[in-house]
C-alpha atoms as a PDB file:
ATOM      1  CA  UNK A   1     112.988 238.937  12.523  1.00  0.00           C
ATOM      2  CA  UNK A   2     111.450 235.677  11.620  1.00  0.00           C
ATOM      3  CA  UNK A   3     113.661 234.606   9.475  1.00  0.00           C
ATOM      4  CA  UNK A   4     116.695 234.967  12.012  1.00  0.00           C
ATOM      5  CA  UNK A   5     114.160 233.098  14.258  1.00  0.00           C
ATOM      6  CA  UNK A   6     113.212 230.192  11.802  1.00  0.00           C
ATOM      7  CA  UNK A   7     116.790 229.769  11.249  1.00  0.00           C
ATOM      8  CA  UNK A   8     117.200 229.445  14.855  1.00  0.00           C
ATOM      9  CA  UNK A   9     114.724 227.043  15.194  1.00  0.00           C
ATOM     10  CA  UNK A  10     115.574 225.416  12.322  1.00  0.00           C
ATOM     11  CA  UNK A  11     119.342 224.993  13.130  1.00  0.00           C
ATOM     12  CA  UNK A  12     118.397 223.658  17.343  1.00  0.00           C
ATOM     13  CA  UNK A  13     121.449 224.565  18.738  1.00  0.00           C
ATOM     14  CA  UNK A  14     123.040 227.651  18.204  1.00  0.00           C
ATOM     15  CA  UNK A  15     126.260 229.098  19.513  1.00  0.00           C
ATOM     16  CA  UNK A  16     126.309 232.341  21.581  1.00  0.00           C
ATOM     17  CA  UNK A  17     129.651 234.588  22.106  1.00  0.00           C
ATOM     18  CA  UNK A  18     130.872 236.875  24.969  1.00  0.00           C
ATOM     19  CA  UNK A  19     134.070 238.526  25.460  1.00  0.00           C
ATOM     20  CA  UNK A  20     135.294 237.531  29.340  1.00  0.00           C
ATOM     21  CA  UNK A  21     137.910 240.528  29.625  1.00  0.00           C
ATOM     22  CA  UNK A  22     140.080 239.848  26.617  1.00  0.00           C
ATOM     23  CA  UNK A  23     138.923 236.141  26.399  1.00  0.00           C
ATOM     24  CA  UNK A  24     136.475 235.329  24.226  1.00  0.00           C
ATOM     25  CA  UNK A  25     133.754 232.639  25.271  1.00  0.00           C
ATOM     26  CA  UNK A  26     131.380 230.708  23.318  1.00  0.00           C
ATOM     27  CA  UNK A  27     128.501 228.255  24.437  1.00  0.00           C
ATOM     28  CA  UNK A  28     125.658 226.378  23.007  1.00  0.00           C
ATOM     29  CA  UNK A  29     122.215 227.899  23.544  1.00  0.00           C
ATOM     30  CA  UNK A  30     118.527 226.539  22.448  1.00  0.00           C
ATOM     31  CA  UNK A  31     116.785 229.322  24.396  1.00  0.00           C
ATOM     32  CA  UNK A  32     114.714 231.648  21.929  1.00  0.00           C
ATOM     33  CA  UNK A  33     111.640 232.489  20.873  1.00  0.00           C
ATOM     34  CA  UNK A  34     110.205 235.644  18.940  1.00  0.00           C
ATOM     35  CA  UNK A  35     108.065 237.780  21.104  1.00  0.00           C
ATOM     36  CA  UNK A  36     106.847 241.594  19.949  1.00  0.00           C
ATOM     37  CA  UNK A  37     108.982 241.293  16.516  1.00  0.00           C
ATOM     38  CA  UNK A  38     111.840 240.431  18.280  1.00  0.00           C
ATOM     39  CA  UNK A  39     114.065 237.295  18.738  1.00  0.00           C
ATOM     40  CA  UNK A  40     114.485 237.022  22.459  1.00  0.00           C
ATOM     41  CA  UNK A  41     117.084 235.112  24.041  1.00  0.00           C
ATOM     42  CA  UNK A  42     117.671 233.745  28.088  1.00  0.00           C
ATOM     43  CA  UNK A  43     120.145 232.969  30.006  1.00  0.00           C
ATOM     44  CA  UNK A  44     120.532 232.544  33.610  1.00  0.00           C
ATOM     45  CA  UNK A  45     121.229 235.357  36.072  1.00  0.00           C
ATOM     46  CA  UNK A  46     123.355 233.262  38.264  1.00  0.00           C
ATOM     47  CA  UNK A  47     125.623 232.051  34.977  1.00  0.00           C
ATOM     48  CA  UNK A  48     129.108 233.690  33.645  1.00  0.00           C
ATOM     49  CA  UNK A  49     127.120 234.493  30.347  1.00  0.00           C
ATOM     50  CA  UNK A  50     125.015 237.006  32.079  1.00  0.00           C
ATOM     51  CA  UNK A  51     127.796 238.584  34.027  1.00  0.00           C
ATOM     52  CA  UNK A  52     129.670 239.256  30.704  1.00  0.00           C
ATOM     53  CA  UNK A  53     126.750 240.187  28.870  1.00  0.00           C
ATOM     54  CA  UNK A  54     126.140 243.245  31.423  1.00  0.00           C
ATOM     55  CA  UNK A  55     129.958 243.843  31.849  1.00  0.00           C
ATOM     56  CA  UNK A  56     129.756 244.161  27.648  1.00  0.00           C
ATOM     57  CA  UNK A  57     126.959 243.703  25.399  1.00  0.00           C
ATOM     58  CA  UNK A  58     128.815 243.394  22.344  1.00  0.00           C
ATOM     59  CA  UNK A  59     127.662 239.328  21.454  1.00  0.00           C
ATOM     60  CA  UNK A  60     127.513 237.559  17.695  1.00  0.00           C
ATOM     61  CA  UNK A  61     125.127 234.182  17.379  1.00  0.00           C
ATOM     62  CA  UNK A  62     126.120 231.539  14.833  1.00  0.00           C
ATOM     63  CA  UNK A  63     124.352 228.526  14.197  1.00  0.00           C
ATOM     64  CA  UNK A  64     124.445 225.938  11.285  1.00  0.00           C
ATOM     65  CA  UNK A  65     121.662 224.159   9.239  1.00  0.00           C
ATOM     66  CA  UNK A  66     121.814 220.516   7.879  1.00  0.00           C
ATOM     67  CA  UNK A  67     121.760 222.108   4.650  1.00  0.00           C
ATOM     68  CA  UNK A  68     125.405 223.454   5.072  1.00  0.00           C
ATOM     69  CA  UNK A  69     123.801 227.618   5.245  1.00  0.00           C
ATOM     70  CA  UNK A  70     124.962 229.205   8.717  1.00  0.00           C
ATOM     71  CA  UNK A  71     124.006 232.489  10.149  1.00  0.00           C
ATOM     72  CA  UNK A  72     125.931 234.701  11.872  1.00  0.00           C
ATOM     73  CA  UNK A  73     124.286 237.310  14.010  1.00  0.00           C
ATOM     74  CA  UNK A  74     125.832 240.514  15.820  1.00  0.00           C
ATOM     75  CA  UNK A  75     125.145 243.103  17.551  1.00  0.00           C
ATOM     76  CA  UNK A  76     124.494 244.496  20.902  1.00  0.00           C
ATOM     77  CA  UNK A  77     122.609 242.365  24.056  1.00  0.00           C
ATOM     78  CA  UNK A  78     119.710 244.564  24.999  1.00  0.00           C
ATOM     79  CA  UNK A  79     118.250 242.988  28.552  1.00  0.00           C
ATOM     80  CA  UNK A  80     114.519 243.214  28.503  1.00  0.00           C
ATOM     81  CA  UNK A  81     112.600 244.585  31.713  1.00  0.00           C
ATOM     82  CA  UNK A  82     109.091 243.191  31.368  1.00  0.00           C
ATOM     83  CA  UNK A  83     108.938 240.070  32.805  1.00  0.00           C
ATOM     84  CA  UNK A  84     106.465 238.629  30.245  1.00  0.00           C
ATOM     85  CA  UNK A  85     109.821 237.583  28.075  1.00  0.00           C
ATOM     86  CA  UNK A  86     110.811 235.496  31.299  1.00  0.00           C
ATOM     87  CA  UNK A  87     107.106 233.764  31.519  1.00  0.00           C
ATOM     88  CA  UNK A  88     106.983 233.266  27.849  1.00  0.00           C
ATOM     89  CA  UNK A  89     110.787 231.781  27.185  1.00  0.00           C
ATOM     90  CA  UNK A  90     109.304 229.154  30.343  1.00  0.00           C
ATOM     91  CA  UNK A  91     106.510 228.298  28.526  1.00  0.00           C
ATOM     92  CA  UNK A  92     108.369 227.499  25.564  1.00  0.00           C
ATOM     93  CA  UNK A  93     110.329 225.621  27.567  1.00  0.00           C
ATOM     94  CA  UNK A  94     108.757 224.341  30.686  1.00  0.00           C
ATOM     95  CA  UNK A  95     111.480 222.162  31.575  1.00  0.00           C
ATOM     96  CA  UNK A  96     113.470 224.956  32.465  1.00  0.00           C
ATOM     97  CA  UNK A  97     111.290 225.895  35.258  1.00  0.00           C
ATOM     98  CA  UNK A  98     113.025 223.533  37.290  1.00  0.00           C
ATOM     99  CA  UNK A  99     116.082 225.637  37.471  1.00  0.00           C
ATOM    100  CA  UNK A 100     114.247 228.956  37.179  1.00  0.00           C
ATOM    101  CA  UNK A 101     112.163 229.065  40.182  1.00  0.00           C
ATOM    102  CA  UNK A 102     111.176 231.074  43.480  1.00  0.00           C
ATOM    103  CA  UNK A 103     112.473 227.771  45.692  1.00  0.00           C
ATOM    104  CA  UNK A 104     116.024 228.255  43.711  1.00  0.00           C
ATOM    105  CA  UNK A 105     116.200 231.881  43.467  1.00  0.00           C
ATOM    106  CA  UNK A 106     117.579 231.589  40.151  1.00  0.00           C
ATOM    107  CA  UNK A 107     116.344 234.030  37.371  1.00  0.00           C
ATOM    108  CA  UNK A 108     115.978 233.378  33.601  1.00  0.00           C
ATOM    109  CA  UNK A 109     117.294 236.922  31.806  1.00  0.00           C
ATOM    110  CA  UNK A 110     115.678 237.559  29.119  1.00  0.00           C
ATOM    111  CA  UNK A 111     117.431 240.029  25.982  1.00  0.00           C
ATOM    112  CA  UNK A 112     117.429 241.081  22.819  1.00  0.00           C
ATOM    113  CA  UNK A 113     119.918 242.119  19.610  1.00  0.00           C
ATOM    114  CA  UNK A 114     119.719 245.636  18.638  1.00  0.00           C
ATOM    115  CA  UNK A 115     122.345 247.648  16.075  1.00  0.00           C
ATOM    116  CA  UNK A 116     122.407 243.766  14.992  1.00  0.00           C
ATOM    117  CA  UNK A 117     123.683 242.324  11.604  1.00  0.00           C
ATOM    118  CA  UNK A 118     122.306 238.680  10.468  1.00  0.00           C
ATOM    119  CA  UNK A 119     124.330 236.887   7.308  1.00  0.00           C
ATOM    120  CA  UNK A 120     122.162 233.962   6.255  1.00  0.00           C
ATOM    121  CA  UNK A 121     125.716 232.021   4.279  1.00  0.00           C
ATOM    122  CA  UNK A 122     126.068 229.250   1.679  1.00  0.00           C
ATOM    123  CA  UNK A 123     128.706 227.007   2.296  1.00  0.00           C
ATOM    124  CA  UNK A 124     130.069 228.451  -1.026  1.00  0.00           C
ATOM    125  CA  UNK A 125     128.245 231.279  -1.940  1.00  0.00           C
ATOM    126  CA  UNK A 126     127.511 235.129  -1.074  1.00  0.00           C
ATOM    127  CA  UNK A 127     125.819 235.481   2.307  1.00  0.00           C
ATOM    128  CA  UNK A 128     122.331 237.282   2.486  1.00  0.00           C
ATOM    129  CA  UNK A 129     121.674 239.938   5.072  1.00  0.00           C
ATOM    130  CA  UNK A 130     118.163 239.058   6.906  1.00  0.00           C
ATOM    131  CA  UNK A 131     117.412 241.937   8.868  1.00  0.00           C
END
């Protein structure tokens, strides 16, 4: 899992798909850190991107390094239960405790990618599986 996560990191921003019904969706995420040998992910439980995660888990990742490689990750959204993923993406983060917070009632969700494939890909070349 670490290299999926030092691409991540790497790359900043990363993109993050959903299916909305028959519409797909796609936003920019920076949430993620590796906990347990697992790249963890959060979103908000207030947000669209939850609501279609739990309605299907089917998601893909892509993100792009300066260095013109791009990953593309798939698989299934697996929410996790222990709330030590929550407390650790807000330490990573601590800005985000602002919006995540008793006084708002809002609720980072934190999940995972299981059945997942990860393509590391060359601009112009083969891609390399990471997992």
């Amino acid at each position: 899992m670490s290299k999926i996560y030092d691409f991540l990191r790497e790359a900043g921003v990363f993109f993050l798909a959903t299916a909305d019904g028959d519409q797909p969706k796609l936003r920019p995420l920076g949430a993620v850190l590796e906990l347990d040998g697992k790249v963890i992910f959060g979103v908000g439980d207030f947000k669209n991107v939850y609501k279609q995660l739990c309605a299907n888990p089917k998601v893909e990742i892509a993100a792009c390094k300066k260095d013109g490689h791009w990953i593309r990750y798939t698989g299934k959204a697996v929410f996790e239960t222990d709330a030590k993923y929550a407390e650790a993406m807000l330490d990573s983060a601590p800005h985000l405790r602002s919006i995540y917070n008793e006084q708002t009632g809002n609720r980072m969700m934190c999940f995972h990618i299981e059945d997942a494939t990860a393509i590391d890909i060359a601009v112009m070349g083969e891609g390399e599986s990471l997992i």
